[in-house]
N, C-alpha and C. Protein backbone atom coordinates (compact mmCIF):
# COMPACT_ATOMS: atom_id res chain seq x y z
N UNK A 1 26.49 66.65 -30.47
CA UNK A 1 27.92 66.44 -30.51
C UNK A 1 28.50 66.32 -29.10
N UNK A 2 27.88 67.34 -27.87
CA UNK A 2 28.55 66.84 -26.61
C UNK A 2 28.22 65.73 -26.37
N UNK A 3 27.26 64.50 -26.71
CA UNK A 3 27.14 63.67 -26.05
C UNK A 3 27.86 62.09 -26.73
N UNK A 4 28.35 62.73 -27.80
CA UNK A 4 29.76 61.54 -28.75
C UNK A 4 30.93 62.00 -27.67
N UNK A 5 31.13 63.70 -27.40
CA UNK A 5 32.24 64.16 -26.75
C UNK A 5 32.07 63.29 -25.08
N UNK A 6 30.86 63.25 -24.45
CA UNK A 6 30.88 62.50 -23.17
C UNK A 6 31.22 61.21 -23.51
N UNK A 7 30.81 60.50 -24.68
CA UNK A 7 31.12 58.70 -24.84
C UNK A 7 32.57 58.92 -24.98
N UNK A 8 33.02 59.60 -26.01
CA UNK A 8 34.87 59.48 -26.26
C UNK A 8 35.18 59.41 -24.91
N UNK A 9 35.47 60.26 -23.97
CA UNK A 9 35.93 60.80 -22.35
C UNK A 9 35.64 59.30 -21.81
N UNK A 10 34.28 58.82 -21.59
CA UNK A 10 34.33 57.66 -20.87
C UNK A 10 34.59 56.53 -21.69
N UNK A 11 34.91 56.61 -22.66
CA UNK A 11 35.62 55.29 -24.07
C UNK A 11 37.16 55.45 -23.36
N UNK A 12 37.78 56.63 -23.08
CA UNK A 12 39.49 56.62 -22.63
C UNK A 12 39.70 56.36 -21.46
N UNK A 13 38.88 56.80 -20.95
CA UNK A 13 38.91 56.36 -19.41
C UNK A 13 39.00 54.94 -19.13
N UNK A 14 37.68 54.35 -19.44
CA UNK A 14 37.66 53.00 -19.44
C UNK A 14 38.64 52.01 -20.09
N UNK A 15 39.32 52.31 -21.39
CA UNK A 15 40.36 51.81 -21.71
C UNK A 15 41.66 51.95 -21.29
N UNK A 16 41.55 53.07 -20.66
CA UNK A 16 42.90 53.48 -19.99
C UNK A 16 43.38 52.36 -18.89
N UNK A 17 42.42 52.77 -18.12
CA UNK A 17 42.23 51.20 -16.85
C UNK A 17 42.15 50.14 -17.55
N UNK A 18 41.59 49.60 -18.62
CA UNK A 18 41.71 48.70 -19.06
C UNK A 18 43.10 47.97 -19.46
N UNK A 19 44.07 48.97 -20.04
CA UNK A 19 45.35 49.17 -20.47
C UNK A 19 46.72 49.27 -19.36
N UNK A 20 46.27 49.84 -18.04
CA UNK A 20 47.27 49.61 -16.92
C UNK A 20 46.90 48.19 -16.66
N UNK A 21 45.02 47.68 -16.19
CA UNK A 21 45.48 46.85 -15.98
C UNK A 21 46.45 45.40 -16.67
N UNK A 22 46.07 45.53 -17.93
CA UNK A 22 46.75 44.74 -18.81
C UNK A 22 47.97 44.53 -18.89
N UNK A 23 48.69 46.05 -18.24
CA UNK A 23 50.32 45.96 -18.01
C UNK A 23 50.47 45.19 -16.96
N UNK A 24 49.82 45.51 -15.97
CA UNK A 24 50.08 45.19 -14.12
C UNK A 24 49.98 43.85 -14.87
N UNK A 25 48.90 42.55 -14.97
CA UNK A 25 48.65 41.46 -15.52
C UNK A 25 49.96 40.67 -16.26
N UNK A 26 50.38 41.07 -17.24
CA UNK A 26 51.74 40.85 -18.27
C UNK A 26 52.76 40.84 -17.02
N UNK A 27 53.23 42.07 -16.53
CA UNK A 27 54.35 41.92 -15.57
C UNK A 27 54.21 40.78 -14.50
N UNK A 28 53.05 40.84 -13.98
CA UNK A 28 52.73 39.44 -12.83
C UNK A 28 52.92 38.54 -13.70
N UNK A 29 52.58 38.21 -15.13
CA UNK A 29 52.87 36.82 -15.10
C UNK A 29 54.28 36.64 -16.19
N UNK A 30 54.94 38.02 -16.44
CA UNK A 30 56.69 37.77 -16.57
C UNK A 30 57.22 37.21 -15.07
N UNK A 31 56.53 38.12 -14.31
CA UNK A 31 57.77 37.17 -12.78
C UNK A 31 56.97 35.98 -12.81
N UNK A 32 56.06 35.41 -13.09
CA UNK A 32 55.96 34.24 -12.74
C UNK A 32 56.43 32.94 -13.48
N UNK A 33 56.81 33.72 -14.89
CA UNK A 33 57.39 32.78 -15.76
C UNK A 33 56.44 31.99 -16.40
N UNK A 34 55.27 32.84 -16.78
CA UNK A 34 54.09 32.13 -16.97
C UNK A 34 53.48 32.93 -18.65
N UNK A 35 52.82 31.74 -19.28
CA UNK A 35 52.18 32.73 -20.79
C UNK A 35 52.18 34.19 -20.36
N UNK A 36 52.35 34.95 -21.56
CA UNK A 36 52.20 36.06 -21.43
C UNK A 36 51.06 36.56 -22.40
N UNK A 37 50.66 38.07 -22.41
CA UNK A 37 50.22 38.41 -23.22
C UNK A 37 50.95 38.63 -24.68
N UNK A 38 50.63 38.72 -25.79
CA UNK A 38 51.32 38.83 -27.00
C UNK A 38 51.57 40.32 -27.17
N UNK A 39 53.03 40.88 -27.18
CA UNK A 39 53.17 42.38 -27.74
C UNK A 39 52.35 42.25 -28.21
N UNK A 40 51.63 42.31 -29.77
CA UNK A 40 51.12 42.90 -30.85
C UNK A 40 49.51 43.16 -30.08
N UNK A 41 49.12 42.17 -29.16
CA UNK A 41 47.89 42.59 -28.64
C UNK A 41 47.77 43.49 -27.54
N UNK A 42 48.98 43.48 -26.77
CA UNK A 42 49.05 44.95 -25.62
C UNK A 42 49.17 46.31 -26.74
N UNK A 43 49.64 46.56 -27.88
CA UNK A 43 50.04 47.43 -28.70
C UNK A 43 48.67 48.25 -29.32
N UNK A 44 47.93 46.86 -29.84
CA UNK A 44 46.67 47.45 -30.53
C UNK A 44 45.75 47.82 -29.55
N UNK A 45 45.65 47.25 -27.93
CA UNK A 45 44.95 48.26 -26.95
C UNK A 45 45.67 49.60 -26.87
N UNK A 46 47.21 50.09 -27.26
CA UNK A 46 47.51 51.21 -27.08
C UNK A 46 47.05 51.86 -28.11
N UNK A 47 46.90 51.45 -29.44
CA UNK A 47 46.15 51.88 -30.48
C UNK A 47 44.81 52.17 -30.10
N UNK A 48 44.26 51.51 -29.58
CA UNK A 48 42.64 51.81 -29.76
C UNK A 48 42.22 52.75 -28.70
N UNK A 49 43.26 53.16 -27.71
CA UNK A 49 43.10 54.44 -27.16
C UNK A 49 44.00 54.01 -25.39
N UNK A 50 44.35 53.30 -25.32
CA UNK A 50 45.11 53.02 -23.97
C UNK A 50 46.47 53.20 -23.93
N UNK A 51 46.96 53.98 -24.71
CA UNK A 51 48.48 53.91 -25.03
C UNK A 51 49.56 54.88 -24.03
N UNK A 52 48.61 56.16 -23.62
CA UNK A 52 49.04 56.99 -22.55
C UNK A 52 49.22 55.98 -21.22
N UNK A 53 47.82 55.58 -20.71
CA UNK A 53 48.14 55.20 -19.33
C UNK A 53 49.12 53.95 -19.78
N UNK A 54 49.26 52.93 -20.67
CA UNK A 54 49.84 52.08 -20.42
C UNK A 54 51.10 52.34 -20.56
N UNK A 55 51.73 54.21 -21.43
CA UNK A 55 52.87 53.88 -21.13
C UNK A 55 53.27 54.26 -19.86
N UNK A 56 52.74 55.08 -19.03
CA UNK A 56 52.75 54.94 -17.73
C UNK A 56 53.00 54.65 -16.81
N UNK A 57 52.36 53.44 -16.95
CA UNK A 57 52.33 52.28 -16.13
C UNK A 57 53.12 51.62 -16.15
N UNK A 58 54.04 50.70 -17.70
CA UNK A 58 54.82 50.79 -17.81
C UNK A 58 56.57 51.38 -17.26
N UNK A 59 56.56 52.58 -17.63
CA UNK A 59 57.38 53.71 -16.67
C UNK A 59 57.64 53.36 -14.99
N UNK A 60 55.89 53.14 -14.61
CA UNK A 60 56.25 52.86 -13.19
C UNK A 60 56.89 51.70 -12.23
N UNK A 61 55.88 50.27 -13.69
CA UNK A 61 56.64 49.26 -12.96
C UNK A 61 57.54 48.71 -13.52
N UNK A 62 58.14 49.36 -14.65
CA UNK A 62 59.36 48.84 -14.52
C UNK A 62 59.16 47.57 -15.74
N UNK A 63 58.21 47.44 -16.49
CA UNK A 63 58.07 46.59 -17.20
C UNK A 63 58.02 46.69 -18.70
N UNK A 64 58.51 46.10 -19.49
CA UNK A 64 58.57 46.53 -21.67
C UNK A 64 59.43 47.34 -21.39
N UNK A 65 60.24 48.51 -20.62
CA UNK A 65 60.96 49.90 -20.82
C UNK A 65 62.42 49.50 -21.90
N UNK A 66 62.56 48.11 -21.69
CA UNK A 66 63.46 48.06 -22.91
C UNK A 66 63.13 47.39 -24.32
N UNK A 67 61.93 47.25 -24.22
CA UNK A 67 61.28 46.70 -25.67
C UNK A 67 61.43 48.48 -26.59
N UNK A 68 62.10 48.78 -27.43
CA UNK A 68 62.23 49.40 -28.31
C UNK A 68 60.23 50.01 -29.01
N UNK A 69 60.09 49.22 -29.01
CA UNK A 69 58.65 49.22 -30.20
C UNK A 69 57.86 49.77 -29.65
N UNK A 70 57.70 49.74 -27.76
CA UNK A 70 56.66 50.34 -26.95
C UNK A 70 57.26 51.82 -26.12
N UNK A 71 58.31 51.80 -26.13
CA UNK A 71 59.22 53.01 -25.83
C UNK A 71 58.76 54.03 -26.93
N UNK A 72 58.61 53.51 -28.28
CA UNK A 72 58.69 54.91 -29.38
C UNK A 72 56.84 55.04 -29.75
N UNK A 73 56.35 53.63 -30.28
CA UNK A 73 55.16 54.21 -30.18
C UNK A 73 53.73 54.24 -29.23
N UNK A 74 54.24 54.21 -28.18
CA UNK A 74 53.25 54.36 -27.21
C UNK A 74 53.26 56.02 -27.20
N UNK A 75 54.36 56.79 -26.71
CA UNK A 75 54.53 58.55 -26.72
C UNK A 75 53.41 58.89 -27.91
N UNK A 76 54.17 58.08 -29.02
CA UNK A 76 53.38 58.96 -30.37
C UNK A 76 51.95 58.27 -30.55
N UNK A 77 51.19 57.50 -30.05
CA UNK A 77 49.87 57.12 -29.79
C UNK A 77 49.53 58.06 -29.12
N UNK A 78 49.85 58.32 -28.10
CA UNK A 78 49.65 59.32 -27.09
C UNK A 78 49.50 60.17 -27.69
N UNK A 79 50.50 61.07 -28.63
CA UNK A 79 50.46 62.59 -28.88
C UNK A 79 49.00 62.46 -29.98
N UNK A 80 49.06 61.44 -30.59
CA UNK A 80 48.18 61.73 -31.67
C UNK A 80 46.53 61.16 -31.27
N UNK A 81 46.22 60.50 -30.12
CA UNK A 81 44.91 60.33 -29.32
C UNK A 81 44.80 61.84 -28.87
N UNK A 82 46.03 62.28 -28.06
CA UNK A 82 45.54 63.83 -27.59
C UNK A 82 44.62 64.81 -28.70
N UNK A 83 45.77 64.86 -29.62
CA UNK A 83 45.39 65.83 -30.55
C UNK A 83 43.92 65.16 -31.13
N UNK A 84 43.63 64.05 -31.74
CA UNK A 84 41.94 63.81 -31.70
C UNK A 84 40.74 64.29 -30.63
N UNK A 85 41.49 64.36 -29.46
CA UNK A 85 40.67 64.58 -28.27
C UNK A 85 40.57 66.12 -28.05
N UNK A 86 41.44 67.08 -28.50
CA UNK A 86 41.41 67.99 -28.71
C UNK A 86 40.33 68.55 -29.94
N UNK A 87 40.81 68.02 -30.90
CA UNK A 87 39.72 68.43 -32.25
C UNK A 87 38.76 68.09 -31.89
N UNK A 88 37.96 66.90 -31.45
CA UNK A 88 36.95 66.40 -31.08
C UNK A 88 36.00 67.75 -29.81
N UNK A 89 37.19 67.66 -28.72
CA UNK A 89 36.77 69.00 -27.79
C UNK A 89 36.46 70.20 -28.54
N UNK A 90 36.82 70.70 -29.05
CA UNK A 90 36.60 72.12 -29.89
C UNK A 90 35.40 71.93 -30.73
N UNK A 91 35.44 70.58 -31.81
CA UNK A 91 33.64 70.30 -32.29
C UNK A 91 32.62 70.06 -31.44
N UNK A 92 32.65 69.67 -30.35
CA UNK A 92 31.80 69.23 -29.12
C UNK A 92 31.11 70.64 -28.61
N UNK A 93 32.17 71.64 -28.46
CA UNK A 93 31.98 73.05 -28.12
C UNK A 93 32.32 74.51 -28.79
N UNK A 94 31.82 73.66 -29.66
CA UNK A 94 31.74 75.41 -30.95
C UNK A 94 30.54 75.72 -30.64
């Protein structure tokens, strides 16, 4: 079981970065006035575990903070990846 608990850890990690960079990316090419990425596909990387750092990132540069949809469920992705990562931690180390 610690060694599903080491893949999860480096599964968030790696998506996490995966997920800022995807923000940083989207914002460069809003100022450029150029295709963007599709909400629904930045969303389901916050689903599949990038939803903390990207809201983040978000926060920092200044980018989606008034899209409604990523304001409410990015937090609650967040709270509810934690709490898996938690249960998961405690089965890893019983």
């Amino acid at each position: 079981m610690k060694d599903f608990f080491i893949f999860i850890i480096i599964y968030y990690i790696f998506l996490s970065l995966y997920a800022a960079a995807l923000t940083v990316f989207d914002k460069s090419r809003a100022l450029k006035r150029k295709r963007r990425i599709p909400e629904n596909a930045m969303l389901w990387v916050g689903v599949l575990g990038g939803a903390g750092m990207m809201y983040l990132t978000m926060k920092l540069i200044h980018h989606k903070t008034r899209v409604k949809k990523f304001m409410v469920y990015l937090p609650v992705l967040t709270f509810v990846h934690l709490v898996l990562f938690i249960f998961f931690a405690v089965l890893a180390f019983k």
